[in-house]
N, C-alpha and C. Protein backbone atom coordinates (compact mmCIF):
# COMPACT_ATOMS: atom_id res chain seq x y z
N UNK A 1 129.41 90.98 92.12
CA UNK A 1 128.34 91.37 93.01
C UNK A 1 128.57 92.83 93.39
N UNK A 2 127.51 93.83 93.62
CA UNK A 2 127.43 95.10 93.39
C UNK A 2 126.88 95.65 94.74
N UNK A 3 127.45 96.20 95.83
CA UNK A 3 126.81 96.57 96.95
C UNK A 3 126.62 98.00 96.69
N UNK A 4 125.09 98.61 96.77
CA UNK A 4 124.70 100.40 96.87
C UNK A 4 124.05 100.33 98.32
N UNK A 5 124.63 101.64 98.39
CA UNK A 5 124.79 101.48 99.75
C UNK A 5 124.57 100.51 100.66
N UNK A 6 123.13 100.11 101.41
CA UNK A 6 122.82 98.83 102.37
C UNK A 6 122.40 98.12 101.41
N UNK A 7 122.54 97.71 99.91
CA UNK A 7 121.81 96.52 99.81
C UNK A 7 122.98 95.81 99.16
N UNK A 8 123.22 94.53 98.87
CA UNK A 8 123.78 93.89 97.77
C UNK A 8 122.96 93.27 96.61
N UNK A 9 123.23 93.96 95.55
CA UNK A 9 122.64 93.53 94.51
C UNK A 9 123.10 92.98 93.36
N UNK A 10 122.92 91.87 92.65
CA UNK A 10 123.54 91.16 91.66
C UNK A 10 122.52 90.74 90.35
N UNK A 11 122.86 91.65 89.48
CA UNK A 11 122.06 91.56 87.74
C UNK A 11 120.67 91.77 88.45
N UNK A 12 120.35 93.12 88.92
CA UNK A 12 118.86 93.27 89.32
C UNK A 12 118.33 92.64 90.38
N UNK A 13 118.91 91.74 91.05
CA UNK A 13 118.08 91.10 92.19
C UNK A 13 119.00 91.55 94.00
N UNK A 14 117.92 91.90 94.31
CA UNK A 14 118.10 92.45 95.47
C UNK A 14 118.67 91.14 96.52
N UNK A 15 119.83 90.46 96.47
CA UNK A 15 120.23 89.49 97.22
C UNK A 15 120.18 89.87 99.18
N UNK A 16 120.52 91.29 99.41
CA UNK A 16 120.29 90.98 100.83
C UNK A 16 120.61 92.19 101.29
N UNK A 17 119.55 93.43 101.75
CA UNK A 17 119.80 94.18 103.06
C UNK A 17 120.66 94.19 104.02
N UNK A 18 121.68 95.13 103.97
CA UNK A 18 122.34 95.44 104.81
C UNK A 18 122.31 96.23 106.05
N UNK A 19 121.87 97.19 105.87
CA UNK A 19 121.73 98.55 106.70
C UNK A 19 120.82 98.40 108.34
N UNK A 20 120.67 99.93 108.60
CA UNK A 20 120.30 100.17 109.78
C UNK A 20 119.31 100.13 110.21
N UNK A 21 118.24 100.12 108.98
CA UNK A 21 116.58 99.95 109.14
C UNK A 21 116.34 101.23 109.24
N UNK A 22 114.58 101.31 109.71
CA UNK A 22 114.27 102.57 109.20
C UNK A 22 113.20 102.22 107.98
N UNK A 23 112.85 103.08 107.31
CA UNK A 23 112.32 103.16 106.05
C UNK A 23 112.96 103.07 105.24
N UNK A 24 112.80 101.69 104.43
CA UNK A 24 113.85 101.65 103.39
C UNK A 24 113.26 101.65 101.97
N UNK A 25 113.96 102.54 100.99
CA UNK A 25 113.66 102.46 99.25
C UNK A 25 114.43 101.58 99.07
N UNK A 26 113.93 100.72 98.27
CA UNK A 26 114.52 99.86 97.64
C UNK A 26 115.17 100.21 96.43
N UNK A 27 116.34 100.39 95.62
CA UNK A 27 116.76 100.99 94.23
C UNK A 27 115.98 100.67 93.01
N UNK A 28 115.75 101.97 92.43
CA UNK A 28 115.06 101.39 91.34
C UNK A 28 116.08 100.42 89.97
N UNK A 29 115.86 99.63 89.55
CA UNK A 29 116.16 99.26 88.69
C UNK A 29 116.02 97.48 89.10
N UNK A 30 115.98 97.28 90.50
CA UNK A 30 115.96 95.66 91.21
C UNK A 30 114.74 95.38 90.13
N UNK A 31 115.01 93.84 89.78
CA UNK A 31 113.98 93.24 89.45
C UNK A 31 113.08 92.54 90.31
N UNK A 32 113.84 91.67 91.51
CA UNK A 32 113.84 90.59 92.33
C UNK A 32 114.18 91.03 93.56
N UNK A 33 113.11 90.70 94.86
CA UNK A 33 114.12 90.39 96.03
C UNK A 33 114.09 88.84 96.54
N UNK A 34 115.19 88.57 96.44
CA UNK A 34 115.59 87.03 96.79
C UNK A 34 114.84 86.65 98.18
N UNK A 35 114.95 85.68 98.17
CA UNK A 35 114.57 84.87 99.26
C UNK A 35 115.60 85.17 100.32
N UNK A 36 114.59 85.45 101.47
CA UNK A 36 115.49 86.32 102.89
C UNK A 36 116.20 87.25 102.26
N UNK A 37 116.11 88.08 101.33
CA UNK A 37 116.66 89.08 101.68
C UNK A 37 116.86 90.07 102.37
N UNK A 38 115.99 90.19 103.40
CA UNK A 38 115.56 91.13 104.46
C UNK A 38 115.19 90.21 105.74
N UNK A 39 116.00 89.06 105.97
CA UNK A 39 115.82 87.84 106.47
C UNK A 39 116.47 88.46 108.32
N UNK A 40 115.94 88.63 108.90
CA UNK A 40 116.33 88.61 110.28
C UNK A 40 116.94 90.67 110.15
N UNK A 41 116.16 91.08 109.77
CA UNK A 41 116.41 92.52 109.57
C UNK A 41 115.45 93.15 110.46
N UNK A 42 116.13 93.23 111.92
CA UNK A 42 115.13 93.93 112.98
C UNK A 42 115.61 95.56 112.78
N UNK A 43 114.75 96.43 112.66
CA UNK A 43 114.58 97.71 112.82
C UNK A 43 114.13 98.49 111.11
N UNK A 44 113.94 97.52 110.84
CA UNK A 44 112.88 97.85 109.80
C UNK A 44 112.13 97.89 109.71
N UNK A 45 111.53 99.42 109.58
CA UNK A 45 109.87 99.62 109.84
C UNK A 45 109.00 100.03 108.85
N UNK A 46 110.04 100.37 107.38
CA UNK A 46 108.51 100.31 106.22
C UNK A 46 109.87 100.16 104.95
N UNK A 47 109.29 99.20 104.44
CA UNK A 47 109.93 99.16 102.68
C UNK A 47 109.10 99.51 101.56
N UNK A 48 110.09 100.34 100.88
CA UNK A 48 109.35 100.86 99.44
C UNK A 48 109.66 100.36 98.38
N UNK A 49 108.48 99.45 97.62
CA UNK A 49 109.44 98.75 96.34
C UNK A 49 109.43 99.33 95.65
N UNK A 50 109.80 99.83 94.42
CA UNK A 50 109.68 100.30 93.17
C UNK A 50 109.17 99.89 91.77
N UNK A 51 108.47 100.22 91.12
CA UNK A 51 107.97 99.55 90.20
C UNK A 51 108.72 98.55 89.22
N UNK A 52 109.95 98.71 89.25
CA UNK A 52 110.71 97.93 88.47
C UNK A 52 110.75 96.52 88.72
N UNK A 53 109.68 96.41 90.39
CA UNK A 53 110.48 94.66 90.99
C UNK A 53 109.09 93.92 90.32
N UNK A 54 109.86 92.89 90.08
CA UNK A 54 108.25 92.08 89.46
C UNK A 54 108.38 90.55 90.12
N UNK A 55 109.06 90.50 91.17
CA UNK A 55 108.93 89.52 92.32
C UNK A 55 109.63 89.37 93.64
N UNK A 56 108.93 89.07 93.99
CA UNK A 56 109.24 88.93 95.77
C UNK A 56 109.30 87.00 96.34
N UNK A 57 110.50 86.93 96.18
CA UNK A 57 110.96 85.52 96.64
C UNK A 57 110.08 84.92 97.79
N UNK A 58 109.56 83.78 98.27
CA UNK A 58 109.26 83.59 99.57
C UNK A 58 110.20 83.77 100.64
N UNK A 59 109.81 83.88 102.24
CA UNK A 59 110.35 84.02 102.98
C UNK A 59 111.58 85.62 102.72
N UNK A 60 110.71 86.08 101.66
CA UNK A 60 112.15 87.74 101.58
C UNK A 60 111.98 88.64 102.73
N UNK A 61 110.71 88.49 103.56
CA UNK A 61 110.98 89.66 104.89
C UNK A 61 111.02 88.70 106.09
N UNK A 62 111.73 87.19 106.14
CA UNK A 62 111.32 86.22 107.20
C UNK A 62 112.04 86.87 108.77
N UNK A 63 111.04 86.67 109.27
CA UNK A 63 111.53 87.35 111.02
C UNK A 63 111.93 88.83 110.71
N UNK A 64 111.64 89.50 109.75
CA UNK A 64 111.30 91.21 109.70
C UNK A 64 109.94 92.01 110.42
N UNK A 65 109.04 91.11 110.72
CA UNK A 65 107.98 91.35 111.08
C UNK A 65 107.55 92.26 112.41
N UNK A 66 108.73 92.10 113.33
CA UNK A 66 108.19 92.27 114.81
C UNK A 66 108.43 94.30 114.48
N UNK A 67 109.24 94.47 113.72
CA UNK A 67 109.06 96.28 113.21
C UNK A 67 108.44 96.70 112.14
N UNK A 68 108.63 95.69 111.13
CA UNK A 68 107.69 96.18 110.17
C UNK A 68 106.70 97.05 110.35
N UNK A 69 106.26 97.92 109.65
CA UNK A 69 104.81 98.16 109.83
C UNK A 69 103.88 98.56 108.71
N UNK A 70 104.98 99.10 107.88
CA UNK A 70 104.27 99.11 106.40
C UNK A 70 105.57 99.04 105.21
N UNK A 71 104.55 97.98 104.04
CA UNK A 71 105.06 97.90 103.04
C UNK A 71 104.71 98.69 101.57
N UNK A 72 105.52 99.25 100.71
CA UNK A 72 104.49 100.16 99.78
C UNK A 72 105.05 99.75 98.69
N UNK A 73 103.69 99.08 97.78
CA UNK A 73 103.90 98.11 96.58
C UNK A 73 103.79 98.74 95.86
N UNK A 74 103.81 98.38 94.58
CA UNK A 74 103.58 99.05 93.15
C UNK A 74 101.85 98.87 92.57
C-alpha cells in the first residue's frame, strides 16, 4: 500500500484521504475512489477528480458534506 502525500492509494484506487482538507486534487493516475474514502473528512471544501478515475464507490464522500461545496468531475 502506497501513501502520496494525504491519500493512501493501492493499484490505482484511492482507498482513503488523509489530510487537512481544503481543496483537494486527487492524483492523477487513481482509477477508483473506494467506498468512504473521504468518509468523515470534515474540512473539505472542493475535490478535483481527474480524468483517469472511472468510478466513485458509494458512500466515498459519506458525512463530507457539511464543507463540501464543490466537486469537479471529468
Amino acid at each position: 500500500m502506497g501513501v502520496q502525500n494525504d491519500f493512501v492509494i493501492k493499484e490505482g484506487v484511492l482507498e482513503k484521504y488523509e489530510g487537512a482538507g481544503g481543496s483537494v486534487r486527487i492524483p492523477d493516475g487513481v482509477s477508483k475512489i473506494a467506498d468512504s474514502a473521504f468518509s468523515r473528512c470534515s474540512g473539505v471544501t472542493e475535490v478535483l477528480v481527474p480524468d483517469s478515475v472511472t468510478e466513485i464507490c458509494s458512500h466515498a464522500f459519506f458525512c463530507c458534506c457539511t464543507d463540501l461545496q464543490r466537486a469537479v468531475l471529468p
